[in-house]
Protein backbone atom coordinates (compact mmCIF):
# COMPACT_ATOMS: atom_id res chain seq x y z
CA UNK A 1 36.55 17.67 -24.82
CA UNK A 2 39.72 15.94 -26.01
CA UNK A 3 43.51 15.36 -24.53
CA UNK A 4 44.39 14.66 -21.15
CA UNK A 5 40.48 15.19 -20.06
CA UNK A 6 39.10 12.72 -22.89
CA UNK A 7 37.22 9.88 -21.70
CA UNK A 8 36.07 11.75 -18.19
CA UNK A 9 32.40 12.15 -17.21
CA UNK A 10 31.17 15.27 -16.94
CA UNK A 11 30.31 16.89 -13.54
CA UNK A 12 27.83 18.64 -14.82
CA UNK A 13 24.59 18.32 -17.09
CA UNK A 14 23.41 21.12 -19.09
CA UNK A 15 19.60 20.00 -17.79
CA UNK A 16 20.87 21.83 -14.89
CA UNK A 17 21.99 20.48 -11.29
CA UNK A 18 24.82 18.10 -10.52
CA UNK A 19 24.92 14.43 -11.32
CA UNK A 20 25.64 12.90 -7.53
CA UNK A 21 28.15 9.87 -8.98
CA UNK A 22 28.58 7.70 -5.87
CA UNK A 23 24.93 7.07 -6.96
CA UNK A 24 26.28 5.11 -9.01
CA UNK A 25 27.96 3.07 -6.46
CA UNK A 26 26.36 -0.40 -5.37
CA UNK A 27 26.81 -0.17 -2.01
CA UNK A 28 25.43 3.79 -1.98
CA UNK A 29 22.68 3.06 -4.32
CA UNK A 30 21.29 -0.46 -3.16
CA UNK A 31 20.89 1.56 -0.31
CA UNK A 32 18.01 3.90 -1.76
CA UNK A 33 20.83 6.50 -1.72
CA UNK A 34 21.57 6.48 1.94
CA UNK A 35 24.47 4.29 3.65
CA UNK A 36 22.09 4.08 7.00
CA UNK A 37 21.80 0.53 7.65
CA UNK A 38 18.45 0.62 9.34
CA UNK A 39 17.10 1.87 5.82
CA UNK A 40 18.12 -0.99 4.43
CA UNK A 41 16.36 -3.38 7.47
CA UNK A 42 13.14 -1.71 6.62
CA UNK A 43 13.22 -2.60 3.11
CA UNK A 44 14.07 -6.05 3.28
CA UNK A 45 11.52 -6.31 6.31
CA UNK A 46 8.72 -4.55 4.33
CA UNK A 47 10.29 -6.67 1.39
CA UNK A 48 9.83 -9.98 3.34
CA UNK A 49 6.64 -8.93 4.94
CA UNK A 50 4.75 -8.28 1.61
CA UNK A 51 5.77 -11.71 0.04
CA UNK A 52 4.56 -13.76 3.49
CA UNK A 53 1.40 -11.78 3.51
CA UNK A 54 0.21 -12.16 -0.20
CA UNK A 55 1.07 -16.10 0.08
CA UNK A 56 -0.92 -15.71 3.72
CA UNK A 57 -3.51 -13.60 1.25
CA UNK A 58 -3.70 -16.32 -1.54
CA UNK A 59 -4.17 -19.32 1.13
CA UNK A 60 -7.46 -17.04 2.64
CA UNK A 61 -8.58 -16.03 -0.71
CA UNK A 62 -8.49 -20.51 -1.75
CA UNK A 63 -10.51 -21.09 1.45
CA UNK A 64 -13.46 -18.61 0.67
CA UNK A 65 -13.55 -19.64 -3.07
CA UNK A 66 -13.60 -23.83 -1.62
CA UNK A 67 -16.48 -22.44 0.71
CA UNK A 68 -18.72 -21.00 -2.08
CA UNK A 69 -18.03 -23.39 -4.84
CA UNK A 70 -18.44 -26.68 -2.93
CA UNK A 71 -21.91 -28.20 -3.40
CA UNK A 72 -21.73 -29.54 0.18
CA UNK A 73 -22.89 -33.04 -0.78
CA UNK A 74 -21.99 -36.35 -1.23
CA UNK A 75 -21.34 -38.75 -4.28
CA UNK A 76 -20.39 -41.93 -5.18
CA UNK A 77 -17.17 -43.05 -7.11
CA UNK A 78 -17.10 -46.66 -7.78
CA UNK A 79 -19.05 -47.68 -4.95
CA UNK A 80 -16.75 -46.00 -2.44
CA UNK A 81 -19.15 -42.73 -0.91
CA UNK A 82 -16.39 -39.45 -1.58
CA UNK A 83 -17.41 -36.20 -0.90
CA UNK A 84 -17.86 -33.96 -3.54
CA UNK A 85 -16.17 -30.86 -1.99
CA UNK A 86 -12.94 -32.56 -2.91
CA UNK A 87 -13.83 -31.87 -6.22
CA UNK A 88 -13.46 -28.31 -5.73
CA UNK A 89 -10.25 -27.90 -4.32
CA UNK A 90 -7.85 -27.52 -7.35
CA UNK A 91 -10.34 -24.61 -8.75
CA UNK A 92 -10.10 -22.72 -5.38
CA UNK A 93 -6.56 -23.33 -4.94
CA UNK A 94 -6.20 -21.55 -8.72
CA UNK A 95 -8.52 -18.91 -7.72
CA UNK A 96 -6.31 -18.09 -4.78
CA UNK A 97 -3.20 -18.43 -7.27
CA UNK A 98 -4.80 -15.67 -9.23
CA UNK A 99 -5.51 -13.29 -6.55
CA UNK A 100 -2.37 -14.01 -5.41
CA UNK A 101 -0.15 -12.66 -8.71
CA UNK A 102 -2.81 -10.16 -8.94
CA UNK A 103 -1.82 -9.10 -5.39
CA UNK A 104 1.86 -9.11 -6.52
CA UNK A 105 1.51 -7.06 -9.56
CA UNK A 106 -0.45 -4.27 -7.31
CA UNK A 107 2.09 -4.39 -4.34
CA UNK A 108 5.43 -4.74 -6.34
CA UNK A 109 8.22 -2.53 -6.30
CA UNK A 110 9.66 -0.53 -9.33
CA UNK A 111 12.58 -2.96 -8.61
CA UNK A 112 10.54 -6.05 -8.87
CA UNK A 113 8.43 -4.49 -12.33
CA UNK A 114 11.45 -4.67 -13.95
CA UNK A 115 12.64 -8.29 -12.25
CA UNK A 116 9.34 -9.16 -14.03
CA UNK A 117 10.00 -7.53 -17.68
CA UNK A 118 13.38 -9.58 -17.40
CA UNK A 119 11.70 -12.70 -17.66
CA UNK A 120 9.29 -11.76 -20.29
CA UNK A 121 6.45 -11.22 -18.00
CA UNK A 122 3.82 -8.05 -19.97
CA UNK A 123 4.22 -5.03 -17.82
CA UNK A 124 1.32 -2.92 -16.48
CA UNK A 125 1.43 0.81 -15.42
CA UNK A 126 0.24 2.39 -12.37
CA UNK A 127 -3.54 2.43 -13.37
CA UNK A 128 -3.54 -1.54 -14.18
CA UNK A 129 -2.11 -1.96 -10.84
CA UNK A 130 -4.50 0.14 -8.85
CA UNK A 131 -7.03 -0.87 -10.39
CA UNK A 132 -5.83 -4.70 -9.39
CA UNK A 133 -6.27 -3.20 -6.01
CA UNK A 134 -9.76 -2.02 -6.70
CA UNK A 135 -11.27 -4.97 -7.80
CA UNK A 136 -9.77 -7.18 -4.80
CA UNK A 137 -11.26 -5.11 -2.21
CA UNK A 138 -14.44 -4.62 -3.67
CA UNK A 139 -14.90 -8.70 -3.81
CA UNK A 140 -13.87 -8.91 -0.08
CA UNK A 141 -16.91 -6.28 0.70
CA UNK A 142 -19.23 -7.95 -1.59
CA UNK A 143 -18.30 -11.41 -0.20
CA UNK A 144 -18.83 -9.74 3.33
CA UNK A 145 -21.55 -8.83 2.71
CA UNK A 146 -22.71 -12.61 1.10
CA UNK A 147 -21.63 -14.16 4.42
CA UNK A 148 -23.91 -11.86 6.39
CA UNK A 149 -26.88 -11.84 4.31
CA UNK A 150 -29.38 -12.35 6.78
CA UNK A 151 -27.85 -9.18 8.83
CA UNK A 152 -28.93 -6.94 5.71
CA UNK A 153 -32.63 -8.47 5.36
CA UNK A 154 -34.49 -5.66 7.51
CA UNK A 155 -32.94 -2.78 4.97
CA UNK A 156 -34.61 -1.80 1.74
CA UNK A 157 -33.06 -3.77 -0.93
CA UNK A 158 -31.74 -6.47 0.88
CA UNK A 159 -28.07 -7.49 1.14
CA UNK A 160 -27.87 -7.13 -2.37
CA UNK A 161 -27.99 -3.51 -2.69
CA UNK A 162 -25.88 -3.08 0.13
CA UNK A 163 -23.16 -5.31 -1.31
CA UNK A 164 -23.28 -3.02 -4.80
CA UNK A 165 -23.51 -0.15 -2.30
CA UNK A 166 -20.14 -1.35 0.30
CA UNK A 167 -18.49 -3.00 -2.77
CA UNK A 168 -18.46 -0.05 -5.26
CA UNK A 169 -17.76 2.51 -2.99
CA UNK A 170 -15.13 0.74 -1.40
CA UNK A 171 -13.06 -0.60 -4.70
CA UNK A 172 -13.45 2.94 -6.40
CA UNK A 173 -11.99 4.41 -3.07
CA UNK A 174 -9.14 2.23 -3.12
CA UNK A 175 -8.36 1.90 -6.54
CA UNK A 176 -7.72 6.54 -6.47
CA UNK A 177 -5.59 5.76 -3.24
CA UNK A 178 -3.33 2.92 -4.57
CA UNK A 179 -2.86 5.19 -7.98
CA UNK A 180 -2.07 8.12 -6.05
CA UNK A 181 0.38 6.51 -3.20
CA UNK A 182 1.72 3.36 -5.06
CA UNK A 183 4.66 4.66 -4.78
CA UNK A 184 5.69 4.34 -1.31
CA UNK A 185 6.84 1.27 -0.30
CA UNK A 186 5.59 1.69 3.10
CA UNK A 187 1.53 2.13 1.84
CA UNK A 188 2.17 -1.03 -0.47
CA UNK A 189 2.94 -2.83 2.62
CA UNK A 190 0.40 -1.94 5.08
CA UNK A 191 -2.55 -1.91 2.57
CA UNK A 192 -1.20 -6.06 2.44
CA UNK A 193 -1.62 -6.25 6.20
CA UNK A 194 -5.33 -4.47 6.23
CA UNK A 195 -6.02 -7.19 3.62
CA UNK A 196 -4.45 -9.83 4.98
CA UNK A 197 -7.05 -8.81 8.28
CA UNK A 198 -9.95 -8.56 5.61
CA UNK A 199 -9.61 -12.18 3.96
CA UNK A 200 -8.27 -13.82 7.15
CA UNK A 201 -11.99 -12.86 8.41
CA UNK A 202 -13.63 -13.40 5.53
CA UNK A 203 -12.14 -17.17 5.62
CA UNK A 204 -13.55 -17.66 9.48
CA UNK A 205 -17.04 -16.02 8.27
CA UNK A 206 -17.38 -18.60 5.12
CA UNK A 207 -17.21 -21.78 7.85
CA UNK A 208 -17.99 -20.95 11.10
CA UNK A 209 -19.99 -22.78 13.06
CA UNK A 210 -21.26 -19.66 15.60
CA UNK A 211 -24.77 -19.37 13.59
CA UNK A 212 -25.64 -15.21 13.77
CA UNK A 213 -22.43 -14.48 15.14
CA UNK A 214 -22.67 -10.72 14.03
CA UNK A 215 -25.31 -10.15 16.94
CA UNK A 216 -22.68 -10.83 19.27
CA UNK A 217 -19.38 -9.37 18.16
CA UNK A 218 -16.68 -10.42 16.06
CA UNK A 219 -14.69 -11.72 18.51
CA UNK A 220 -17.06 -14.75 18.33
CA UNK A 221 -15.63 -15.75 15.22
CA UNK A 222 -12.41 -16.78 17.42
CA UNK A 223 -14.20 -19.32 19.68
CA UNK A 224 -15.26 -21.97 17.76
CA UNK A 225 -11.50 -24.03 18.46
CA UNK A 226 -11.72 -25.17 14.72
CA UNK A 227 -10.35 -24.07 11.51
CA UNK A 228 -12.73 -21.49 11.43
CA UNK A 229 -11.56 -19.71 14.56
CA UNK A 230 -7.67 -20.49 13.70
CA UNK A 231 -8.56 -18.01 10.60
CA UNK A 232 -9.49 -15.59 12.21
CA UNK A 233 -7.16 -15.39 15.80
CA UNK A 234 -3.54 -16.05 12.74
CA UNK A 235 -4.75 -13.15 11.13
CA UNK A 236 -5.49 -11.00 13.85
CA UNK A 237 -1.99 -11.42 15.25
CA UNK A 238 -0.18 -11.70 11.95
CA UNK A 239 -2.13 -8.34 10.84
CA UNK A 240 -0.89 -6.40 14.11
CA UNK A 241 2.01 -7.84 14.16
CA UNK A 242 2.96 -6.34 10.73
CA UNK A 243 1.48 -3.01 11.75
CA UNK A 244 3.39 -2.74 15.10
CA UNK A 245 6.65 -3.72 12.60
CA UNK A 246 5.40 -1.14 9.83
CA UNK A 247 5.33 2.19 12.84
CA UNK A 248 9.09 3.54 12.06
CA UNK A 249 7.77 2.95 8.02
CA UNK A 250 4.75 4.56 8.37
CA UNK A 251 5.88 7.69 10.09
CA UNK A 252 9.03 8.05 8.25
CA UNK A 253 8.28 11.29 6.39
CA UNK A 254 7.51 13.29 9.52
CA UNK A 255 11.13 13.40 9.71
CA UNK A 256 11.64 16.31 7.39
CA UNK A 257 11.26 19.57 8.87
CA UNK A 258 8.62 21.00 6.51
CA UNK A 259 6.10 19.32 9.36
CA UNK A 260 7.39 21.02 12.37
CA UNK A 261 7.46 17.85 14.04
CA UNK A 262 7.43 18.34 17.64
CA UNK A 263 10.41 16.81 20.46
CA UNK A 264 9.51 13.69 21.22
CA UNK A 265 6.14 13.85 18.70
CA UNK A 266 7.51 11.47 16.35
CA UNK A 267 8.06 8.88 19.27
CA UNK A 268 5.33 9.11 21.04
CA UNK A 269 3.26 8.63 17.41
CA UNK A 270 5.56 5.31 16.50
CA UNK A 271 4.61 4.31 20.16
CA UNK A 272 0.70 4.63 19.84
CA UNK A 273 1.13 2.25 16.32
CA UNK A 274 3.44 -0.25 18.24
CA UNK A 275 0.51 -0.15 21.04
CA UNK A 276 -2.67 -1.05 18.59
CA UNK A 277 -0.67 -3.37 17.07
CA UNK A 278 0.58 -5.37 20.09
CA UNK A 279 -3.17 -5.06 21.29
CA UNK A 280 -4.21 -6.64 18.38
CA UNK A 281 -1.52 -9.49 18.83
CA UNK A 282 -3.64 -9.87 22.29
CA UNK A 283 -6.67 -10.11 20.72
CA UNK A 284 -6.40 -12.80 18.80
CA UNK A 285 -3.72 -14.46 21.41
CA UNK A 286 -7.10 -14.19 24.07
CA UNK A 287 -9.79 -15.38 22.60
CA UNK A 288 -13.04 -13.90 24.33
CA UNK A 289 -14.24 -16.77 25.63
CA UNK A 290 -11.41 -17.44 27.22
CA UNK A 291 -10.03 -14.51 29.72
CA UNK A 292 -12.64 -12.05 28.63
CA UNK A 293 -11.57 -8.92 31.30
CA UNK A 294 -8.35 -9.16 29.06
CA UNK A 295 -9.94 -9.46 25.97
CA UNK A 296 -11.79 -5.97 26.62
CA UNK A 297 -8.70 -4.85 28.20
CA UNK A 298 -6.57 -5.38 24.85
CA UNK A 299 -9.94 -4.09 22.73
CA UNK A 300 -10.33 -0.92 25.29
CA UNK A 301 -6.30 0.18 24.30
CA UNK A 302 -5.70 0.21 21.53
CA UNK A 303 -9.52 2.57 21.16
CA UNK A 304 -7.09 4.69 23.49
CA UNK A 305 -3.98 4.66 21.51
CA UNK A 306 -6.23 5.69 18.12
CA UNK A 307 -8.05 8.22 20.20
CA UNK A 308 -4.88 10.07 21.08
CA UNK A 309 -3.55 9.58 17.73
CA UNK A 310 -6.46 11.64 16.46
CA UNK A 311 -6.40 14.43 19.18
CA UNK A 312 -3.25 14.89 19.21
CA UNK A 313 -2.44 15.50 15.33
CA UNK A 314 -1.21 18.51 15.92
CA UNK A 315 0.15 18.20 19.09
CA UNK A 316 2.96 15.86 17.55
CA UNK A 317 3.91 18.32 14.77
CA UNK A 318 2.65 21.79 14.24
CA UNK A 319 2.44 21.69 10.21
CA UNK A 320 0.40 18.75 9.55
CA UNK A 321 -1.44 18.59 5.97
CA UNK A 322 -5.11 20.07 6.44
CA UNK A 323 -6.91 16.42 5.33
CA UNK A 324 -5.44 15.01 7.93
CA UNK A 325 -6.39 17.29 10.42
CA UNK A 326 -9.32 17.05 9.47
CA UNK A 327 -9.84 13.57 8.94
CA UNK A 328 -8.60 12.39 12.48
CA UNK A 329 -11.17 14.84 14.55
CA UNK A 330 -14.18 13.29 11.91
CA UNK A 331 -12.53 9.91 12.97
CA UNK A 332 -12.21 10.76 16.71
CA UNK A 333 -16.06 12.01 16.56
CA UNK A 334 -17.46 9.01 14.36
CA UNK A 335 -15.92 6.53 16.98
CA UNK A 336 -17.45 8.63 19.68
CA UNK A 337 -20.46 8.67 18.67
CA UNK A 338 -20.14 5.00 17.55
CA UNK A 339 -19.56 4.17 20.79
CA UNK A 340 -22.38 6.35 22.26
CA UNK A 341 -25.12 4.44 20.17
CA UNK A 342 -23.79 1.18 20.72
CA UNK A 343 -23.58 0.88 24.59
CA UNK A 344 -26.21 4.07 25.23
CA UNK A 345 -29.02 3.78 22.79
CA UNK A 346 -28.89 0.20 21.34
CA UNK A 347 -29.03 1.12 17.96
CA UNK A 348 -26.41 -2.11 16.96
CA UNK A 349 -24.38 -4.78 18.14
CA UNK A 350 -20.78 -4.53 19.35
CA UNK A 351 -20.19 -6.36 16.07
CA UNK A 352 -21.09 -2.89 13.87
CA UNK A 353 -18.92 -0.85 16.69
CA UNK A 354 -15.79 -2.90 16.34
CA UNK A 355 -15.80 -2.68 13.07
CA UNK A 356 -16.38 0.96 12.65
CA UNK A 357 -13.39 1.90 15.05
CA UNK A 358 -10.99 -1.12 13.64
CA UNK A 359 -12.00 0.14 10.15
CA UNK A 360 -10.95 3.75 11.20
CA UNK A 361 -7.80 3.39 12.35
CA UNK A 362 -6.52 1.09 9.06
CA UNK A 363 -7.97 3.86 7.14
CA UNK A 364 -6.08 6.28 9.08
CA UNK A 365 -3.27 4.87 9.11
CA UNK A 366 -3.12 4.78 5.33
CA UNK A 367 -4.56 8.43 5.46
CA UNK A 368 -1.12 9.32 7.37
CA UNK A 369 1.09 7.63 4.39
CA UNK A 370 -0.41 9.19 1.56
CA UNK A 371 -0.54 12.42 2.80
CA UNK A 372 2.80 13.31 4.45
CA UNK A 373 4.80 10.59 2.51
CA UNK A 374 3.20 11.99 -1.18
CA UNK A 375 3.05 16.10 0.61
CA UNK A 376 4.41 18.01 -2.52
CA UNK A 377 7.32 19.14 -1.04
CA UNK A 378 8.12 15.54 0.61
CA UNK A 379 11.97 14.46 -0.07
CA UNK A 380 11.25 11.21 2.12
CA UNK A 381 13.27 8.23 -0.15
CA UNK A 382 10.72 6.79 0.10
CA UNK A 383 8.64 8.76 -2.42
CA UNK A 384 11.51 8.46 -4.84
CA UNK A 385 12.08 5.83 -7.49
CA UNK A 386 13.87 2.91 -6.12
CA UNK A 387 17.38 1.90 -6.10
CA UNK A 388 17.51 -0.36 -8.71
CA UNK A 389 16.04 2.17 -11.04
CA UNK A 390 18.27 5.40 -10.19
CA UNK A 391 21.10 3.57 -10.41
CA UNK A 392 20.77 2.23 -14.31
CA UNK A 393 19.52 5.67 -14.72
CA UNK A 394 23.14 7.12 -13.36
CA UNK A 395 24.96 4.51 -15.51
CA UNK A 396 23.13 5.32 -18.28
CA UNK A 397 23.56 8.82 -17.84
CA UNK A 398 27.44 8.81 -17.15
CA UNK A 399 27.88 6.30 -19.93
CA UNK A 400 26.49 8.24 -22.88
CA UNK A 401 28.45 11.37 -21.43
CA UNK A 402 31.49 9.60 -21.37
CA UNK A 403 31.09 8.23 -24.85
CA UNK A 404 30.45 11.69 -26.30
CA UNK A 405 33.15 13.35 -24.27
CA UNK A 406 35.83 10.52 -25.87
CA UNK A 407 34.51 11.82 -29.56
CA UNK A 408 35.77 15.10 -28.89
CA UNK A 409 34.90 18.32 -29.67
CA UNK A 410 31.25 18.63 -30.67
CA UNK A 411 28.84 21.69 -31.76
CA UNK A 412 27.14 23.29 -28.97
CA UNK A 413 23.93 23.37 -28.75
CA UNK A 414 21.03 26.25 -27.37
CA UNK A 415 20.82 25.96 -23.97
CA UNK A 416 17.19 24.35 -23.43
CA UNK A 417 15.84 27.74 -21.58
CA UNK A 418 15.41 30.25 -24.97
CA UNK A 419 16.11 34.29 -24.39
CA UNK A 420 12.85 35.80 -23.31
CA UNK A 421 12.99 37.36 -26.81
CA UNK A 422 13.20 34.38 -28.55
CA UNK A 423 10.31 32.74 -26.39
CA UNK A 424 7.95 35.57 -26.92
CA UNK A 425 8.91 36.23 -30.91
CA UNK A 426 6.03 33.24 -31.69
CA UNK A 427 3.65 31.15 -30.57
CA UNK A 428 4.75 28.05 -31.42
CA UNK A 429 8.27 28.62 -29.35
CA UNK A 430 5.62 29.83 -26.34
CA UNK A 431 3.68 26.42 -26.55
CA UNK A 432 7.02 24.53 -26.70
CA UNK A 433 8.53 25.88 -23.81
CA UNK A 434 5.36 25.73 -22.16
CA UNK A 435 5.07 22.13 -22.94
CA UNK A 436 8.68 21.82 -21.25
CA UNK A 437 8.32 23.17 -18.35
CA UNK A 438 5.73 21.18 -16.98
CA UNK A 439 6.80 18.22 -18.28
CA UNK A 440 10.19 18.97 -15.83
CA UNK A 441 9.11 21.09 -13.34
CA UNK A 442 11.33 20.51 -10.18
CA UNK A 443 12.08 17.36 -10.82
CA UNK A 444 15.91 15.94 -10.46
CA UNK A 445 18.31 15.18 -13.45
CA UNK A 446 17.63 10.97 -13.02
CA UNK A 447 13.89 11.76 -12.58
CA UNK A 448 14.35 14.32 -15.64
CA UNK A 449 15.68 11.40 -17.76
CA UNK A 450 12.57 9.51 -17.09
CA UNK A 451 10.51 11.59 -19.49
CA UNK A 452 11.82 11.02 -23.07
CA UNK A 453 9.87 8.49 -25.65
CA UNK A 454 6.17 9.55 -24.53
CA UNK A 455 6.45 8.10 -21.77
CA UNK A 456 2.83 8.53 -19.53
CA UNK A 457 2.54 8.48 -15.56
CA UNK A 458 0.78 5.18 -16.35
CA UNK A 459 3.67 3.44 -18.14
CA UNK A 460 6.51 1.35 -15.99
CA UNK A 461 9.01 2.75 -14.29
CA UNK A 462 11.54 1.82 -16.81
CA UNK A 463 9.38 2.48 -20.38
CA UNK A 464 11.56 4.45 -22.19
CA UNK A 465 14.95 3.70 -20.71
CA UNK A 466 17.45 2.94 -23.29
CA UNK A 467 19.08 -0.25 -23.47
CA UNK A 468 16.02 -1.56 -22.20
CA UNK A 469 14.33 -4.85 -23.84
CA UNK A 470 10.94 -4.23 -25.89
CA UNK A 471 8.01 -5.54 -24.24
């Protein structure tokens, strides 16, 4: 390319496609590719909400650890009697600065990875980080489980087993669903406010001074007017507050049209989210033993809103993945019949009710994100890479165009797609092209780029980029 068209970027790649330059743009691409301004809300709210709820996360997480660590005695220093505990809080206040970062590294954005690898921090791929997630649920169910010993003293192995039992299954199960939807923004988010939930009542069950309060309900946990209860009401309302905020985010990729969403489907689904969550605003704004008819009121809604969630699945759009078809009548049937041998038979407390149906609807919830928001045919922006990282990929691509274009003429190279003849004439050009096409597949010409250098699903989002820093 030389004369009057020297020095211009091509259209054109010969990966194949076109190279969309107002990507390239700040105010296009800081806006995930899309000039909506309501995009750009959500992201700075789910942004926002994600760094209040790990610090919320980390403060929780400080109180447990100060529970089991402090000896719960007195001592003497220098004649004046101090209590020991005091002793104990820098440790837990560095044990919930660990699970804190560790929190951050597991919930953070492409965007933020490489804000991170700026400042010399190590960086870790997608199994490091799910696995992050892993581990920190499978303490809360094991430290659950610790505060509720004497619940688990009639079964066969004591709470011991079921602690291995709740804690394994549970961190394995989340540690496949952060590495398979870790990248949507929206799942990062909410999977903070189900924890924030989980370690706001682990921090009520470590001091409370209710005695067996799981032969109640858990709403006891709320009445003691302490610390204890504060715990447990700030996260209740913090934790549907966030979900009620989250409903656009978490039903974003019913949008596209490969779900048949029905009229008026898509509303009535953000609705039912906004309705849980603003119930569970009132449950922790009511405290049982306060207005109880409105307690149950709030408790008995937002049951309703979930149940019609699950019924209707495929009432609000026609083309809803199979799982989660499926899922939401098991759900639907399992709170049923929760319900049935609770208040019917006797088998268990209100305590094991509420949290079977509170359980099911965060897990559905999640459910709905990773499998509409990660469907293989999803072009939601949200399960693309984020802005930061398409548009150094568009720079980078346009610049080293531009420089070769301003050398002039050069040699032209095979197109990467060999005649069939040439393809077929051996088996080492078969393997190669093989090898090719799944590495691209349908992917786009800045995802495309990605791939070069070895890089592995498992490596960050910007291993392999040139120009970038070695880590």
């Amino acid at each position: 390319m030389s004369g009057d068209r020297a020095g211009l970027v091509p259209a054109t790649s010969k990966l194949g496609g076109f190279v969309r330059q107002r990507a390239a743009a700040p105010g296009i691409a800081d806006c995930g590719g899309h000039g909506r301004p309501e995009v750009v809300l959500e992201r700075r709210f789910r942004s926002f909400v994600r760094r209040v709820y790990v610090l919320l996360i980390a403060i929780a997480v400080s109180i447990v650890l100060f529970r089991i660590f402090a000896p719960q005695r007195g001592m003497l220093l220098h004649g004046t009697p101090l209590t020991a505990d005091v002793l104990w809080l820098l440790p837990a206040a560095a044990g919930g600065a660990a699970a804190g970062a560790a929190i951050v590294v597991a919930s953070a954005s492409r965007a933020a990875l490489e804000g991170m690898a700026r400042v010399g921090l190590p960086g870790l791929g997608a199994g490091a980080r799910a696995l992050s997630n892993g581990l920190t649920w499978a303490a809360i169910a094991l430290l659950g489980v610790h505060f509720t010993a004497n619940a688990f003293a009639v079964l066969p192995g004591g709470h011991s087993l079921v602690g291995a039992i709740l804690g394994g299954s549970l961190g394995f199960g989340t540690y496949r669903l952060h590495r398979h939807a870790i990248e949507h923004d929206a799942y990062r988010t909410f999977n903070l406010v189900a924890m924030l939930l989980a370690t706001g009542i682990l921090a009520s069950m470590s001091m409370t001074p209710t005695g067996e309060w799981w032969t109640l309900n858990f709403s006891t946990l709320g009445t003691s007017d302490d610390v204890a209860a504060a715990c447990f009401n700030v996260a209740i309302i913090v934790s549907g507050a966030g979900m009620a905020g989250l409903a656009r985010s978490l039903t974003r990729a019913l949008t596209g049209g490969r779900f048949s969403t029905r009229r008026g489907g898509l509303r009535t689904m953000k609705a039912l989210i906004i309705i849980i969550g603003v119930c569970l605003i009132g449950l922790g704004f009511v405290p049982i033993d306060g207005a109880m008819a409105l307690h149950n009121a709030f408790a008995a809604a937002a049951a309703g809103a979930f149940a019609l969630l699950c019924l209707g699945v495929q009432v609000w759009a026609r083309q809803m993945p199979r799982l989660l078809v499926l899922f939401s009548y098991v759900a639907f049937s399992l709170e049923v019949v929760a319900m049935i041998a609770y208040d019917r038979l006797g088998f268990f407390s209100l305590t094991v009710f509420e949290i079977v149906a509170f359980t099911l609807v965060f897990v559905w919830l999640i459910a709905l994100v990773a499998t509409t928001a990660m469907h293989p045919q999803s072009q939601s922006a949200e399960a693309l890479p984020d802005a930061s990282v398409r548009r150094h990929l568009a720079v980078d691509s346009f610049a080293r165009r531009a420089t070769t274009a301003a050398a002039g003429p050069v040699s032209h190279t095979p197109d990467r797609r060999a005649p069939r003849s040439i393809r077929s004439s051996t088996g080492v050009m078969n393997a190669r092209v093989r090898r090719r096409s799944r590495r691209t597949g349908s992917l786009s010409h800045e995802q495309r780029s990605m791939w070069r250098a070895g890089v592995s699903s498992d490596d960050p989002p910007d291993h392999g980029i040139s120009g970038r820093p070695p880590r």
